[in-house]
Protein backbone atom coordinates (compact mmCIF):
# COMPACT_ATOMS: atom_id res chain seq x y z
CA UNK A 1 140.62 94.46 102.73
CA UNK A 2 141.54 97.01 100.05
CA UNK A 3 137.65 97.77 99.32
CA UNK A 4 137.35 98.55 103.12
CA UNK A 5 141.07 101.04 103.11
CA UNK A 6 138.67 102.55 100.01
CA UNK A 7 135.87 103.06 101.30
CA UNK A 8 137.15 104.36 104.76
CA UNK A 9 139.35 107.00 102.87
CA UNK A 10 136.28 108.38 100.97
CA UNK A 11 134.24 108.40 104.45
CA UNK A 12 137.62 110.66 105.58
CA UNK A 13 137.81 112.93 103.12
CA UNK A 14 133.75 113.83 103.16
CA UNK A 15 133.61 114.04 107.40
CA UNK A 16 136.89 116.50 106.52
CA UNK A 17 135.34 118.87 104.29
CA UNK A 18 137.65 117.73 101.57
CA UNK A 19 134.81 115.89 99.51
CA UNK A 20 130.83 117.28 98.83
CA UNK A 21 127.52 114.82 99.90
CA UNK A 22 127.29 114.90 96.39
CA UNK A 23 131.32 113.17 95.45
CA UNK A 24 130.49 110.75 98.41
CA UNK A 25 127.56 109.47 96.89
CA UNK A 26 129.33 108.96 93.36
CA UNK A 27 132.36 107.18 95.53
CA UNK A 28 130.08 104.90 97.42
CA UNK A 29 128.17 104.08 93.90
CA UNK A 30 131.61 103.40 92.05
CA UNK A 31 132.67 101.29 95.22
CA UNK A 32 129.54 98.99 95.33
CA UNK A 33 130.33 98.04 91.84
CA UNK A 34 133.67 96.85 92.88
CA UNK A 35 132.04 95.39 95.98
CA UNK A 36 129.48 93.24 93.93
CA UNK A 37 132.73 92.02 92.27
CA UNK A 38 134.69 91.09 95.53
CA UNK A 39 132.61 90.87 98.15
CA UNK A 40 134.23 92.15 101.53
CA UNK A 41 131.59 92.10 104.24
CA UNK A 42 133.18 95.44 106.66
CA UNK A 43 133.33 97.48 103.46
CA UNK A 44 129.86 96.02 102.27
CA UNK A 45 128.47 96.79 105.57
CA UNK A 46 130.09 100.24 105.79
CA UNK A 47 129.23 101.47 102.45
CA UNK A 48 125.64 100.19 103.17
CA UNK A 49 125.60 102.38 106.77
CA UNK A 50 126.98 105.12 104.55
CA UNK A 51 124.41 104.94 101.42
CA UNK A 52 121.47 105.01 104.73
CA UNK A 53 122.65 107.99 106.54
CA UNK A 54 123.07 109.93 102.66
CA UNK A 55 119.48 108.73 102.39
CA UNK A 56 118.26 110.17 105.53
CA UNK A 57 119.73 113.33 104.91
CA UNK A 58 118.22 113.63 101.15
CA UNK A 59 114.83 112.95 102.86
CA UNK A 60 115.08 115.67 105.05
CA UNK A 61 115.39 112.58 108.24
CA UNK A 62 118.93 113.76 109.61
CA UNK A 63 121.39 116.90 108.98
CA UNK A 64 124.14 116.70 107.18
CA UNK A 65 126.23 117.16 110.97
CA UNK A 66 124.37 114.22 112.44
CA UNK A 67 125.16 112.39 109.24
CA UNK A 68 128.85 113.18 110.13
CA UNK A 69 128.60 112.11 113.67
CA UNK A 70 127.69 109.18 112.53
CA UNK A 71 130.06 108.37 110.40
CA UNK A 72 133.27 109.47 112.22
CA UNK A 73 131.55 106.40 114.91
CA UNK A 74 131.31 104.04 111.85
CA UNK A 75 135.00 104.69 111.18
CA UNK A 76 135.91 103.83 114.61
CA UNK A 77 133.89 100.63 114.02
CA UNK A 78 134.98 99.77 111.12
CA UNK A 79 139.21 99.59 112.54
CA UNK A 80 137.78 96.66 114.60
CA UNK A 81 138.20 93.45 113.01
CA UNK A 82 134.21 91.59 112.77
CA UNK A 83 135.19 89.07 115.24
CA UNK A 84 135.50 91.46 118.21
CA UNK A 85 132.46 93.08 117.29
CA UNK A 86 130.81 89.56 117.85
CA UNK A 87 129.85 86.61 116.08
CA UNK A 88 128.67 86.14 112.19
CA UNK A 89 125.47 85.10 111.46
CA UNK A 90 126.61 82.16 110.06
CA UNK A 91 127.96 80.93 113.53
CA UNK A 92 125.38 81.63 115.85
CA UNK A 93 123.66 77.70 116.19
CA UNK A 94 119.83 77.32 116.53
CA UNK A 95 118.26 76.31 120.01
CA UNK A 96 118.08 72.55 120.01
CA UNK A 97 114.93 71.19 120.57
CA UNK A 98 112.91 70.01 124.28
């Protein structure tokens, strides 16, 4: 859970202003190390959301704004425990057979 408080305070501080693309990128690269470590599958998944939408903008795909946007929505997300988002992988059971 402390991975995901990380990660969601260095999301904050770039959608801010108060960190560059740049810093972000370094955080989310120092954070997956730590991740690899002590795996915690809302900060794996946000960092992972994060590291695509810094992609797309580096490739010209999406502004740096829209980037943003999107973020500030994965924030929101990410305050939701997994469950309520729906079920793990793990859980969901294959159709029986006819």
């Amino acid at each position: 859970m402390e991975s995901l408080r990380n990660v969601q305070v260095t999301i904050k501080s770039y959608v801010a202003g108060a960190r560059s693309m740049a810093s972000l990128e370094e955080a989310l690269a120092e954070e997956s190390v730590v991740l690899a470590a002590t795996p915690d599958r809302q900060a794996s998944l946000l960092v992972g959301d994060a590291w695509r939408l810094v992609s797309e903008v580096g490739y010209g795909h999406r502004s740096e704004e829209s980037a943003k946007a999107e973020l500030r929505k994965l924030l929101v997300m990410a305050e939701r425990p997994i469950a309520a988002i729906g079920p793990s992988v793990d859980s969901i059971k294959a159709p029986s057979g006819r």
